[in-house]
N, C-alpha and C. Protein backbone atom coordinates (compact mmCIF):
# COMPACT_ATOMS: atom_id res chain seq x y z
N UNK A 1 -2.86 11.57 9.72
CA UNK A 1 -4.02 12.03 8.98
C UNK A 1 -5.22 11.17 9.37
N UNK A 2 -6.18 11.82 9.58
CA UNK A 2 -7.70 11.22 10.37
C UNK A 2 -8.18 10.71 8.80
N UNK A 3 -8.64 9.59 8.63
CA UNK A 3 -9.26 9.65 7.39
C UNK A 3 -10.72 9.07 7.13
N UNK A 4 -11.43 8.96 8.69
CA UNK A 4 -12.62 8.28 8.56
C UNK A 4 -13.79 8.15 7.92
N UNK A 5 -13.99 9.68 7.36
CA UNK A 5 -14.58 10.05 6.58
C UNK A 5 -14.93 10.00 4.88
N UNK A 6 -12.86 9.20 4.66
CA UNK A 6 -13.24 8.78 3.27
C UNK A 6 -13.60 7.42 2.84
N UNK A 7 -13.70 7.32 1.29
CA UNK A 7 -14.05 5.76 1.18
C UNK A 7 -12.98 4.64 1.02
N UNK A 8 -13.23 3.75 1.86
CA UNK A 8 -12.34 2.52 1.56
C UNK A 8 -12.85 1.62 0.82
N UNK A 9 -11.61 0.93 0.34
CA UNK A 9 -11.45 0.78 -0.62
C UNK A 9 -10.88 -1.13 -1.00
N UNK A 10 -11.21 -1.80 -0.96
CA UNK A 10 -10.62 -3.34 -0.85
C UNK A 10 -10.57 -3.80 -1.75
N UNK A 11 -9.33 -4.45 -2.24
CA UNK A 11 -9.15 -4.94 -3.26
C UNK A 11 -8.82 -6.31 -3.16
N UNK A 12 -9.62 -7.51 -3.60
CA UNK A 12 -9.32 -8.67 -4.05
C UNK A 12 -8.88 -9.40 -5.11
N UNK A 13 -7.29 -9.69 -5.21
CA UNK A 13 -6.79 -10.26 -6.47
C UNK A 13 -6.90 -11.05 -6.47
N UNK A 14 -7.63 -11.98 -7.11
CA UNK A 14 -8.25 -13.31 -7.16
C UNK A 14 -8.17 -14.02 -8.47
N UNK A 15 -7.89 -15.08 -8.54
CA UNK A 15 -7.78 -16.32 -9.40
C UNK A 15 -8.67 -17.35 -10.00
N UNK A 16 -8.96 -17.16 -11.29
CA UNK A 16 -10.97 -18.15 -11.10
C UNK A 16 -10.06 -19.19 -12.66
N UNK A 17 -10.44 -20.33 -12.43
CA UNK A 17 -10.31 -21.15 -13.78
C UNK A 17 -12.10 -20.93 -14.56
N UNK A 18 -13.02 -20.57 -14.16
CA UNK A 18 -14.32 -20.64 -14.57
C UNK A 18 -14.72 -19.22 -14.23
N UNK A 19 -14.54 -18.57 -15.50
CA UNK A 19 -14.86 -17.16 -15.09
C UNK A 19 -16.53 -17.08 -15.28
N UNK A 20 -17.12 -17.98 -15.99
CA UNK A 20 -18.33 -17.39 -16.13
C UNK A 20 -19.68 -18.03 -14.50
N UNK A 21 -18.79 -19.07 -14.35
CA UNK A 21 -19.16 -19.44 -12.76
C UNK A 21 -18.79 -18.04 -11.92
N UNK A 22 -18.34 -17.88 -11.67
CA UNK A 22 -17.26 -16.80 -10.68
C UNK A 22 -18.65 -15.25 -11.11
N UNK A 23 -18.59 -14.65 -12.29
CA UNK A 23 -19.50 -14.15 -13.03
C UNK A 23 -21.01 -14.41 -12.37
N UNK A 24 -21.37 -15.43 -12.50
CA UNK A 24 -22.74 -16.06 -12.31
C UNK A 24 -22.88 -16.18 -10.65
N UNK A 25 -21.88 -16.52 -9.66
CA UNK A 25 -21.79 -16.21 -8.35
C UNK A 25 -22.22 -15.02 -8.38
N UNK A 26 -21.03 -14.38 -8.36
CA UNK A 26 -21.21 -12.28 -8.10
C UNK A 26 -22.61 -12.08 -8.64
N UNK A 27 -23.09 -12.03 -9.81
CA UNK A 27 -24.53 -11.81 -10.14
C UNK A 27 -25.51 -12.16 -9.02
N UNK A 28 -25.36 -13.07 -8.41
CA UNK A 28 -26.69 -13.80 -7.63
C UNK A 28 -25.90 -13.47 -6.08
N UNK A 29 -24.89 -13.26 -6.13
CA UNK A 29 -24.49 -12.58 -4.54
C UNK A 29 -24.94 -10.97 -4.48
N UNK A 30 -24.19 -10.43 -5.25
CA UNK A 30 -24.45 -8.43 -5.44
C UNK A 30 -25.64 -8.72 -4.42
N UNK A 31 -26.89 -8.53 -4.44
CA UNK A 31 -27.54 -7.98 -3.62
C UNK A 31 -27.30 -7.69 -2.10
N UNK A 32 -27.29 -9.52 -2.07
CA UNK A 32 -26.53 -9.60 -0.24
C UNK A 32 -25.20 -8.73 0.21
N UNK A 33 -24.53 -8.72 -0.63
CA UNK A 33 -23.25 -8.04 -0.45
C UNK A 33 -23.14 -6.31 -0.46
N UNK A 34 -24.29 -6.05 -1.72
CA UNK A 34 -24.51 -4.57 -1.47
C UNK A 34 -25.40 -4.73 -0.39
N UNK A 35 -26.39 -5.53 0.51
CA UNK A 35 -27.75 -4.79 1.08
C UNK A 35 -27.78 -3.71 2.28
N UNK A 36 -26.76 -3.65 2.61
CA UNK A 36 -26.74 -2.76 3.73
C UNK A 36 -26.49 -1.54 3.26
N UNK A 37 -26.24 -1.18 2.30
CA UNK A 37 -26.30 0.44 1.71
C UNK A 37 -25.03 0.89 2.02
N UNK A 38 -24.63 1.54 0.68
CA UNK A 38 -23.06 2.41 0.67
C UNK A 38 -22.28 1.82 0.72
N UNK A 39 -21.84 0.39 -0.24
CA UNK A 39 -21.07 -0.47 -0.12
C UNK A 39 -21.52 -0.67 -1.89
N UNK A 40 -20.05 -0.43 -2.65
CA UNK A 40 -20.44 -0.66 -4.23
C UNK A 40 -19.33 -1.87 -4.63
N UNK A 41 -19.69 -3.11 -5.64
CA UNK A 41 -19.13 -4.02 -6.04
C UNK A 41 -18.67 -4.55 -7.32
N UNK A 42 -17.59 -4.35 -7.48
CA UNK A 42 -17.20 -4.04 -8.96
C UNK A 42 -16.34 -5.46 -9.17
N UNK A 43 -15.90 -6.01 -10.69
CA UNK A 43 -15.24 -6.96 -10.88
C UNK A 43 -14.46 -6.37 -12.24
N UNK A 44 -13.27 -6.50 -12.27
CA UNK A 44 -12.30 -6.15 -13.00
C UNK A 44 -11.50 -7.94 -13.61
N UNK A 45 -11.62 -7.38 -14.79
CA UNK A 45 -10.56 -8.98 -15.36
C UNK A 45 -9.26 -8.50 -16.28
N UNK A 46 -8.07 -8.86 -15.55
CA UNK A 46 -7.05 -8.30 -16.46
C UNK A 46 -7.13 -8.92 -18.10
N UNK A 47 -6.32 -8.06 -18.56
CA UNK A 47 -6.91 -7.82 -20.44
C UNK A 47 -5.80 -8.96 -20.44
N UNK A 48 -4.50 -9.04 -20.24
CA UNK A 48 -4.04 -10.59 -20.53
C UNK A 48 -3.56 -11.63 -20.06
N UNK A 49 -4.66 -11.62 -19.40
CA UNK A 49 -4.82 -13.34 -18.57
C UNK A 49 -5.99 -12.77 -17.81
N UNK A 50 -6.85 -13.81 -18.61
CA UNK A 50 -8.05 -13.66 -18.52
C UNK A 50 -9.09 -14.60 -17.06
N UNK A 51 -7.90 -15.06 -16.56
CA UNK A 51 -8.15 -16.06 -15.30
C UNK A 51 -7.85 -15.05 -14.03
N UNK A 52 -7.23 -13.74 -14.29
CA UNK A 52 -6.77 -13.31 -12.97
C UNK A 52 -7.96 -12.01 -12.95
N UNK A 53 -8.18 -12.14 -12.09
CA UNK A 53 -9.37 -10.77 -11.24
C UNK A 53 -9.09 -9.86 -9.99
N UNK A 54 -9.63 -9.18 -10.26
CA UNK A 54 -9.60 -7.81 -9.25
C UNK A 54 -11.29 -7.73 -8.68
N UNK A 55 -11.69 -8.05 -7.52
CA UNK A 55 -12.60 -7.72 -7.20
C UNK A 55 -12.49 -6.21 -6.42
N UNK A 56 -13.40 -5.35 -6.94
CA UNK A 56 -13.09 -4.15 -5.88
C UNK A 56 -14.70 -3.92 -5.15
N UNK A 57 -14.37 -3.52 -4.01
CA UNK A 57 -15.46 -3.55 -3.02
C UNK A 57 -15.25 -2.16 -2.23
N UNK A 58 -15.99 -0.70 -2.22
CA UNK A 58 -15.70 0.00 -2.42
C UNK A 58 -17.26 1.00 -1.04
N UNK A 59 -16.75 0.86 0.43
CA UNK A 59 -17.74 1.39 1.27
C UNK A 59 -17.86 3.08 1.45
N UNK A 60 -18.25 3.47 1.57
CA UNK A 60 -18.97 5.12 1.51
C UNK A 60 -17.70 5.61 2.57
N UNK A 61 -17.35 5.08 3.56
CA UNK A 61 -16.94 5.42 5.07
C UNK A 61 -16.16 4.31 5.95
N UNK A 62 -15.37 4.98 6.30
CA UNK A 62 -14.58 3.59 7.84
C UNK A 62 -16.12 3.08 8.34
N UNK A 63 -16.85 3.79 8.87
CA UNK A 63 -18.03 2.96 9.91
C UNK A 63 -18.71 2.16 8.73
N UNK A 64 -18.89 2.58 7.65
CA UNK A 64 -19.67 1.50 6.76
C UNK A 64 -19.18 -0.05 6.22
N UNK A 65 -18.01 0.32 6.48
CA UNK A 65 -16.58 -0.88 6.46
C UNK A 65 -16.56 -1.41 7.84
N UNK A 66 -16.53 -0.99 8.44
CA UNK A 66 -16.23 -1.78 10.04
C UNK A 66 -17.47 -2.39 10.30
N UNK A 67 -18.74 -1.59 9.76
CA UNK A 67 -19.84 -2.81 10.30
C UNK A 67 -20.00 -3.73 9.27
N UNK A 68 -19.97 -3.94 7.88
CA UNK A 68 -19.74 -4.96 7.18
C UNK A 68 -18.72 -6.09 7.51
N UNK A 69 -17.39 -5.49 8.39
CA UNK A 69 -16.79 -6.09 8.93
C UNK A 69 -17.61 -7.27 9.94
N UNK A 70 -18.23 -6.96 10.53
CA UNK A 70 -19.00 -7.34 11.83
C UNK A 70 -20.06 -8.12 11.09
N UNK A 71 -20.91 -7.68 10.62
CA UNK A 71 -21.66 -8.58 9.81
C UNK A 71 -21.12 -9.98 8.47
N UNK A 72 -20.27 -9.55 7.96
CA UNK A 72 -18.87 -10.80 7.81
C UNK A 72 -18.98 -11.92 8.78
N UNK A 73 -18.30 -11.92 9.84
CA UNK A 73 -17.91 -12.31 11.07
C UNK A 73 -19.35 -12.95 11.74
N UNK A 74 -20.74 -12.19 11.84
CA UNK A 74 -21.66 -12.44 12.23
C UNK A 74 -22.83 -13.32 11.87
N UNK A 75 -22.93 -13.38 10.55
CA UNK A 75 -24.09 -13.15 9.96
C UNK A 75 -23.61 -14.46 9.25
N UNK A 76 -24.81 -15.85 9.32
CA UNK A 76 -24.38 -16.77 8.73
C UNK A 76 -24.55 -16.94 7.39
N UNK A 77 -25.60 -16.28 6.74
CA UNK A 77 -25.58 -16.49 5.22
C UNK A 77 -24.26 -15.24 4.89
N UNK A 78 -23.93 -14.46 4.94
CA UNK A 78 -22.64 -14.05 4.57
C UNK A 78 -21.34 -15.27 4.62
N UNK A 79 -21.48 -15.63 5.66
CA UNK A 79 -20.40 -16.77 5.70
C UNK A 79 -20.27 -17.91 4.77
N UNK A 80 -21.58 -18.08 4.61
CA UNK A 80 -22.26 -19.11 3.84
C UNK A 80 -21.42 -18.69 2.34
N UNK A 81 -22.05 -17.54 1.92
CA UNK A 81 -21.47 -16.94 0.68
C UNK A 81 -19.75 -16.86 0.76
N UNK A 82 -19.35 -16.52 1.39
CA UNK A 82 -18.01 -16.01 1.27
C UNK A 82 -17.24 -17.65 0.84
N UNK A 83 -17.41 -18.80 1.60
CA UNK A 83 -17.23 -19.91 1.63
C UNK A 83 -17.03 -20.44 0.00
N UNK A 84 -18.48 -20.28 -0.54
CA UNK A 84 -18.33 -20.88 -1.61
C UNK A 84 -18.11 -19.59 -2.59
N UNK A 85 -17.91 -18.70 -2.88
CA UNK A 85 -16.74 -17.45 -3.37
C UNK A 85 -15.61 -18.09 -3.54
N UNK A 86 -14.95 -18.52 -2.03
CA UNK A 86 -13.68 -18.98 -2.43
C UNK A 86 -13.62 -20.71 -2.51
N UNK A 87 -14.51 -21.47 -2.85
CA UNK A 87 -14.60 -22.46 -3.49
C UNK A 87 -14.22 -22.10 -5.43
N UNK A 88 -14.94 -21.04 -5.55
CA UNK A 88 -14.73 -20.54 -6.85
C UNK A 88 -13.01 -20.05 -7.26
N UNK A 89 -12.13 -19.91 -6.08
CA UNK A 89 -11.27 -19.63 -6.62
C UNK A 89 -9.84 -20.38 -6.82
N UNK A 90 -9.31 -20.06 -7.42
CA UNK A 90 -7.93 -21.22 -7.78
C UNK A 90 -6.48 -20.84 -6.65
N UNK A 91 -7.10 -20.46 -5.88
CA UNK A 91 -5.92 -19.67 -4.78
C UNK A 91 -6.45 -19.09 -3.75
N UNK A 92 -5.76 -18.61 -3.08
CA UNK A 92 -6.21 -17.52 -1.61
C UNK A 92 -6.40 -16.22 -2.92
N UNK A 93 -7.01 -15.28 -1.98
CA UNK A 93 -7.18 -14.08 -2.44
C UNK A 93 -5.76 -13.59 -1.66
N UNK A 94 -5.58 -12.01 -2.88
CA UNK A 94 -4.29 -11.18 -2.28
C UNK A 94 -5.58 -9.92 -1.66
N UNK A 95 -5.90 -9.31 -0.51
CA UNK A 95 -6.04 -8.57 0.10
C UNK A 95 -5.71 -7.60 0.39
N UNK A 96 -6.09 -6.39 -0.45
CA UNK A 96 -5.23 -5.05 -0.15
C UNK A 96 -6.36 -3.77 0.32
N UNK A 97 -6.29 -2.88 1.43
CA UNK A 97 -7.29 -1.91 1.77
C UNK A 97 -6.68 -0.64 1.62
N UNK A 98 -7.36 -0.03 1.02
CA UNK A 98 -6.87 1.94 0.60
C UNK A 98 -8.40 2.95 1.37
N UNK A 99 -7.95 4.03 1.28
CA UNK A 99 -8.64 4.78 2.05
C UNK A 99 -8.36 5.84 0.51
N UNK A 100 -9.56 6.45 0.10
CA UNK A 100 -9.64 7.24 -1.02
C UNK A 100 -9.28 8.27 -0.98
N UNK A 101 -8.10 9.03 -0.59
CA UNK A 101 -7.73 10.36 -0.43
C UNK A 101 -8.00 11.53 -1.79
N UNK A 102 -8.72 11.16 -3.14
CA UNK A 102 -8.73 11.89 -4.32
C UNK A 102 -9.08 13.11 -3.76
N UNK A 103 -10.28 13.18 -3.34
CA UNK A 103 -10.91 14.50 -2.88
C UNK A 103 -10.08 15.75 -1.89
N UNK A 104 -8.99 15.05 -1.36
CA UNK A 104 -7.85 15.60 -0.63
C UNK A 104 -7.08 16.53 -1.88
N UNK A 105 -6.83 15.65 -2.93
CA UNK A 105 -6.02 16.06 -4.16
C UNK A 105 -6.74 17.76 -4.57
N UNK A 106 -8.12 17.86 -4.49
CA UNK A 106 -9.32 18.74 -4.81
C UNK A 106 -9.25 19.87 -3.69
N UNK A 107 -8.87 20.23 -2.64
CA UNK A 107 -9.16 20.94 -1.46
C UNK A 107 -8.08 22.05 -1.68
């Protein structure tokens, strides 16, 4: 199945002892992280345990993901950010990528 066309989908399970730091990061990152357009940034906190998070990061398209990819990799204030992100966290992140097939469900 070709699926370039739908949205992917990344999920970061992540670990914060200071949620309102972690909170106060994402606030003052969102822009940089959305600025390239069609890239949406959401934060999820499980209801019991209030230390574990779901970041979801959520691009329009494969090409809108692959060049964020590249700009990741490229671009030193991204790096800059990502760095101290995971200064904020109490672990590695768990890393998981989906491709949004709902609209498939619809056809």
């Amino acid at each position: 199945m070709q699926c370039m066309n739908h949205r992917v989908t990344i999920l970061l399970t992540i670990r914060a002892d200071d949620r309102s730091g972690l909170v106060d990061f994402l606030r003052q990152a969102l822009p940089l992280y959305e600025s390239p357009g069609g890239i949406r940034v959401r934060l999820l906190q499980k209801l019991d345990d209030p230390r574990s998070f779901i970041e979801v990061i959520e691009y329009e398209d494969r090409a809108t993901y692959e060049e964020d990819q590249v700009r990741i990799e490229s671009q030193v204030e991204m790096r800059t950010c990502l760095e101290t992100w995971r200064g904020l966290l109490a672990g590695p992140p768990i890393v998981e990528s989906y491709y949004d097939v709902t609209d498939d469900l619809r056809t």
